[in-house]
N, C-alpha and C. Protein backbone atom coordinates (compact mmCIF):
# COMPACT_ATOMS: atom_id res chain seq x y z
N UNK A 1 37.25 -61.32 -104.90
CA UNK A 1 36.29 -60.85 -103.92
C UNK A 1 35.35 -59.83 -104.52
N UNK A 2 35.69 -59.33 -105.62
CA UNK A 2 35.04 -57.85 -106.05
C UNK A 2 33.69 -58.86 -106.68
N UNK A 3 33.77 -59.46 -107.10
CA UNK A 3 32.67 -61.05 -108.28
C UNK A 3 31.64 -60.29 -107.04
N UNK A 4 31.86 -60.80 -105.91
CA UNK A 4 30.75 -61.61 -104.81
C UNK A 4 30.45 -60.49 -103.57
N UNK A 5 31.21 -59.12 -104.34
CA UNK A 5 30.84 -58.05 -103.00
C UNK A 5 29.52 -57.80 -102.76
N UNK A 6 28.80 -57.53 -103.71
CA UNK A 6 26.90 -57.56 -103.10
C UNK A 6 26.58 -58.61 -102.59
N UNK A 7 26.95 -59.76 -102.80
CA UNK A 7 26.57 -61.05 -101.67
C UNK A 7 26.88 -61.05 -100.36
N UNK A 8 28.30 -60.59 -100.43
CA UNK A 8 28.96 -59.90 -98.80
C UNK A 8 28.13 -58.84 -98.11
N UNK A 9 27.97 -57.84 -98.80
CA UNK A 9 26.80 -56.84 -98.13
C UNK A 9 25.38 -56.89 -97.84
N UNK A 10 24.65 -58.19 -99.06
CA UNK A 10 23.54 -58.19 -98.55
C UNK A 10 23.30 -58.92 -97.39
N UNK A 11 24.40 -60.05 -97.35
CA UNK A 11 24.73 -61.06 -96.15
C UNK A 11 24.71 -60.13 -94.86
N UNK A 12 25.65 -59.13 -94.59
CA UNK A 12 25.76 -58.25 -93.47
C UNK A 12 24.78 -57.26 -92.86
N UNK A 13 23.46 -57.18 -94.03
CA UNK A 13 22.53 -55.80 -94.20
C UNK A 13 21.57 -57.03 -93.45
N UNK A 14 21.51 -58.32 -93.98
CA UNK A 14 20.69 -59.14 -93.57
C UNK A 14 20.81 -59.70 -92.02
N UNK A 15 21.72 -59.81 -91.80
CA UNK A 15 22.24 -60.36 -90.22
C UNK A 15 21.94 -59.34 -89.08
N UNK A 16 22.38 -57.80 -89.66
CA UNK A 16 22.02 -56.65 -89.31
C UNK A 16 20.14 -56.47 -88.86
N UNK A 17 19.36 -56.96 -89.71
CA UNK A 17 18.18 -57.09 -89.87
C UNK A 17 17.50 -58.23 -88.70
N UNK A 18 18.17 -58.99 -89.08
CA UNK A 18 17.77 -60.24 -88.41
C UNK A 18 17.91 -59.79 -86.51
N UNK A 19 19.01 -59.89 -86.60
CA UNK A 19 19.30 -58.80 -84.80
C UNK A 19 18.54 -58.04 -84.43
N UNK A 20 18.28 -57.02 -85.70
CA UNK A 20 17.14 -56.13 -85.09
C UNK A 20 15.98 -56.79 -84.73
N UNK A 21 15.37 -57.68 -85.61
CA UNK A 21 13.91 -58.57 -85.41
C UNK A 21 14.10 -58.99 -84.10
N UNK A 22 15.43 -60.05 -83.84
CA UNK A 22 15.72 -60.67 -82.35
C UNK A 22 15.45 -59.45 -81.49
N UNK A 23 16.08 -58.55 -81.07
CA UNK A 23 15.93 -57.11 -80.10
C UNK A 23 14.35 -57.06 -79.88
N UNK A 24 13.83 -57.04 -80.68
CA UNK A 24 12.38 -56.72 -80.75
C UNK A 24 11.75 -57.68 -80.05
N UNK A 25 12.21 -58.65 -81.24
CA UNK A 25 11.44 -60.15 -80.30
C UNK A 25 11.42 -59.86 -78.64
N UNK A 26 12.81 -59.81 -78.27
CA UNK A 26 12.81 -59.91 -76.88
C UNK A 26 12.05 -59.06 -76.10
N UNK A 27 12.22 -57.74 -76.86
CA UNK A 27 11.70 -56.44 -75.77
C UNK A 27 10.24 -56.58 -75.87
N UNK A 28 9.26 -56.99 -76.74
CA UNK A 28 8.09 -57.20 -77.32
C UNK A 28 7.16 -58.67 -77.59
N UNK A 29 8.31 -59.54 -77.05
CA UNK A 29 7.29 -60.91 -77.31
C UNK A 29 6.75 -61.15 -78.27
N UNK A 30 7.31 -60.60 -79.55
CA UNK A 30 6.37 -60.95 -80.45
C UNK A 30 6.65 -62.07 -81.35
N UNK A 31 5.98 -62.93 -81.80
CA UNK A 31 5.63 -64.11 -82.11
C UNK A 31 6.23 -63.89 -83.74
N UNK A 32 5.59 -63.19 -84.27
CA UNK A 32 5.66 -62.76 -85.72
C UNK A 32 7.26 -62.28 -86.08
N UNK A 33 7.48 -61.59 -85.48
CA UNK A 33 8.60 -60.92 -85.47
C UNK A 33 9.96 -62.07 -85.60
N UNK A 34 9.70 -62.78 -84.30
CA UNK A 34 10.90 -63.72 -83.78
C UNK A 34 10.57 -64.84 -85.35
N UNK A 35 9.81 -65.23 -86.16
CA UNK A 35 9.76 -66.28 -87.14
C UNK A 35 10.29 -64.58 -88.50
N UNK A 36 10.33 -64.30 -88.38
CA UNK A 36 10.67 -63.63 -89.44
C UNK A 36 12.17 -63.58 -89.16
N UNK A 37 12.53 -63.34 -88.42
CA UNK A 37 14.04 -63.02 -87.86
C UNK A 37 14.56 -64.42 -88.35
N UNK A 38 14.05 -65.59 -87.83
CA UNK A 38 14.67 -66.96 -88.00
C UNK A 38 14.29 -66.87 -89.06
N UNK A 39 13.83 -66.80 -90.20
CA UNK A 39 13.87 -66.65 -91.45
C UNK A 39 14.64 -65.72 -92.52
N UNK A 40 15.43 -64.60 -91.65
CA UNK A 40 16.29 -63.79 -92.23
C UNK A 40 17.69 -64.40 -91.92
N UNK A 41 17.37 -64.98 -90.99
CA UNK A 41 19.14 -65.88 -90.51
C UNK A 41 18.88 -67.05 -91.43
N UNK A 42 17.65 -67.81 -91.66
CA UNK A 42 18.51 -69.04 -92.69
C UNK A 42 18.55 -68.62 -94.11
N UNK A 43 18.30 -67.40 -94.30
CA UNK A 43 18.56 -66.90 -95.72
C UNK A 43 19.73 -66.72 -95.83
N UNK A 44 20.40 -65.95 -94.13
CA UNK A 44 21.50 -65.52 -94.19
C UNK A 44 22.51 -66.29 -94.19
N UNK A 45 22.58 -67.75 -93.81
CA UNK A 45 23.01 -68.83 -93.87
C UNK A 45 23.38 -69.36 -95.24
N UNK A 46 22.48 -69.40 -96.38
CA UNK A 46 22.68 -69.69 -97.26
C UNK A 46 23.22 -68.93 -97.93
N UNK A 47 22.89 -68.03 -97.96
CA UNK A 47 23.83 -66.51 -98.75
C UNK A 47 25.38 -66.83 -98.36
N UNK A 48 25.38 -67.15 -97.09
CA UNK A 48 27.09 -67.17 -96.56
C UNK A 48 27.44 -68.87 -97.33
N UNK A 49 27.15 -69.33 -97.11
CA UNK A 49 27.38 -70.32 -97.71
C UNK A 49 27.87 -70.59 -99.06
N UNK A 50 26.97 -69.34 -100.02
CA UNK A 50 27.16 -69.21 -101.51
C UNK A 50 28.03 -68.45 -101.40
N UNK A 51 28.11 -67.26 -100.70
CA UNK A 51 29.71 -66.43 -100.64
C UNK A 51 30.71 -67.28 -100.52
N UNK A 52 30.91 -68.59 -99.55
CA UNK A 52 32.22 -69.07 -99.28
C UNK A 52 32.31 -69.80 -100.49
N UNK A 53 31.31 -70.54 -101.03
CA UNK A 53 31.37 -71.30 -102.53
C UNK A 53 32.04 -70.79 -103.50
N UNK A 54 31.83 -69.19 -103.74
CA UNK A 54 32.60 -68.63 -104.48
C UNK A 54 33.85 -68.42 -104.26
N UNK A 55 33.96 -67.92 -103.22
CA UNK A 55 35.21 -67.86 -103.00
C UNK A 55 36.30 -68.76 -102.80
N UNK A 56 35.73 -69.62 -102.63
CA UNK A 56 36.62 -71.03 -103.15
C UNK A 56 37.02 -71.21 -104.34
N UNK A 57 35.90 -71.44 -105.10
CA UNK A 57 35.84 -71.33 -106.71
C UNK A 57 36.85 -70.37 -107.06
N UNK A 58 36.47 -69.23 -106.92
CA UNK A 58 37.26 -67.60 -107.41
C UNK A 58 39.14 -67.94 -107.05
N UNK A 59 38.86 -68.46 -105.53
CA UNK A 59 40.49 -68.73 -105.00
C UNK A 59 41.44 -69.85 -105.85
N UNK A 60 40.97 -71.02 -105.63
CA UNK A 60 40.98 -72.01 -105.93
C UNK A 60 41.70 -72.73 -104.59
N UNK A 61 41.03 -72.62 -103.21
CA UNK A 61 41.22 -72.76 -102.10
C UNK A 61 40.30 -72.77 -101.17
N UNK A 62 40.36 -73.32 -99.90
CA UNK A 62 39.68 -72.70 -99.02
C UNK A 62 39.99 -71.71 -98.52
N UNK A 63 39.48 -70.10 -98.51
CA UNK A 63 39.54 -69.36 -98.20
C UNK A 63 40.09 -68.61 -96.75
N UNK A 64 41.12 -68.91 -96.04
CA UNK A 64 41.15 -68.45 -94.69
C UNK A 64 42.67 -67.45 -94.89
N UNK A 65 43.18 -67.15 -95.95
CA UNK A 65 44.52 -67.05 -95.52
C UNK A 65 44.59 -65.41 -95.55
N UNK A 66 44.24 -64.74 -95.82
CA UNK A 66 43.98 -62.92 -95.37
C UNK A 66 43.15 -63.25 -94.35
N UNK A 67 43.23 -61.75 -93.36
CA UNK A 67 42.64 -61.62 -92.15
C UNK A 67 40.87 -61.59 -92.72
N UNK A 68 40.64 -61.24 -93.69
CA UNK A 68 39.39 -60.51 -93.63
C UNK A 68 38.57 -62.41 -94.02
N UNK A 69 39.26 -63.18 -94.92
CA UNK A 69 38.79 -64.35 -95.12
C UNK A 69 38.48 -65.12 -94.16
N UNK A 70 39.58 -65.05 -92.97
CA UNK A 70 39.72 -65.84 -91.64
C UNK A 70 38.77 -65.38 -90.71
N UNK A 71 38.16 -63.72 -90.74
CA UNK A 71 37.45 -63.58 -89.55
C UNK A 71 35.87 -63.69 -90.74
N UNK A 72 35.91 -63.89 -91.59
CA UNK A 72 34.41 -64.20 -91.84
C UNK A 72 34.16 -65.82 -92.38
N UNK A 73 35.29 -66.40 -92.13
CA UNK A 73 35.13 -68.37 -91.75
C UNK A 73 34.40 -68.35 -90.15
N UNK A 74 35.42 -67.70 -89.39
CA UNK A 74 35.18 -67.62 -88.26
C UNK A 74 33.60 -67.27 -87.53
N UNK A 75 32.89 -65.74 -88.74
CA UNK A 75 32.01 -66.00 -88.74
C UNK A 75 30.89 -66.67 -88.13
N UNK A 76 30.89 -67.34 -89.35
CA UNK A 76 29.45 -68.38 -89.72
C UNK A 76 30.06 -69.52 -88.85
């Protein structure tokens, strides 16, 4: 897990981000905002995606069997 910890955080800093854009969107209608947001979630998508890749790889498993693996399958 230590390989792929900045992928884990930028994943979380990003999702974090993305929410905020959504909040906005809503309170503000804004057009710009809400396509940027959906553009920070399919980054964030893929990022998670490459995290679980590794961690497969790294495991040599699918990843669910610690709590912390299981609630970020659960996740995405």
């Amino acid at each position: 897990m230590t390989n792929a910890s900045w992928l884990y955080d930028i994943t979380i800093l990003l999702y974090a981000l993305s929410v905020l854009c959504y909040f906005i969107d809503f309170l503000q209608n804004n057009r710009k905002v809400n396509q940027f947001a959906f553009w920070l979630l399919s980054i964030v998508w893929v990022l998670q995606s490459a995290f679980l890749i590794t961690q497969i790889i790294e495991i040599g498993g699918f990843p669910i069997l610690t709590p912390f693996e299981g609630l970020f399958f659960m996740r995405g």
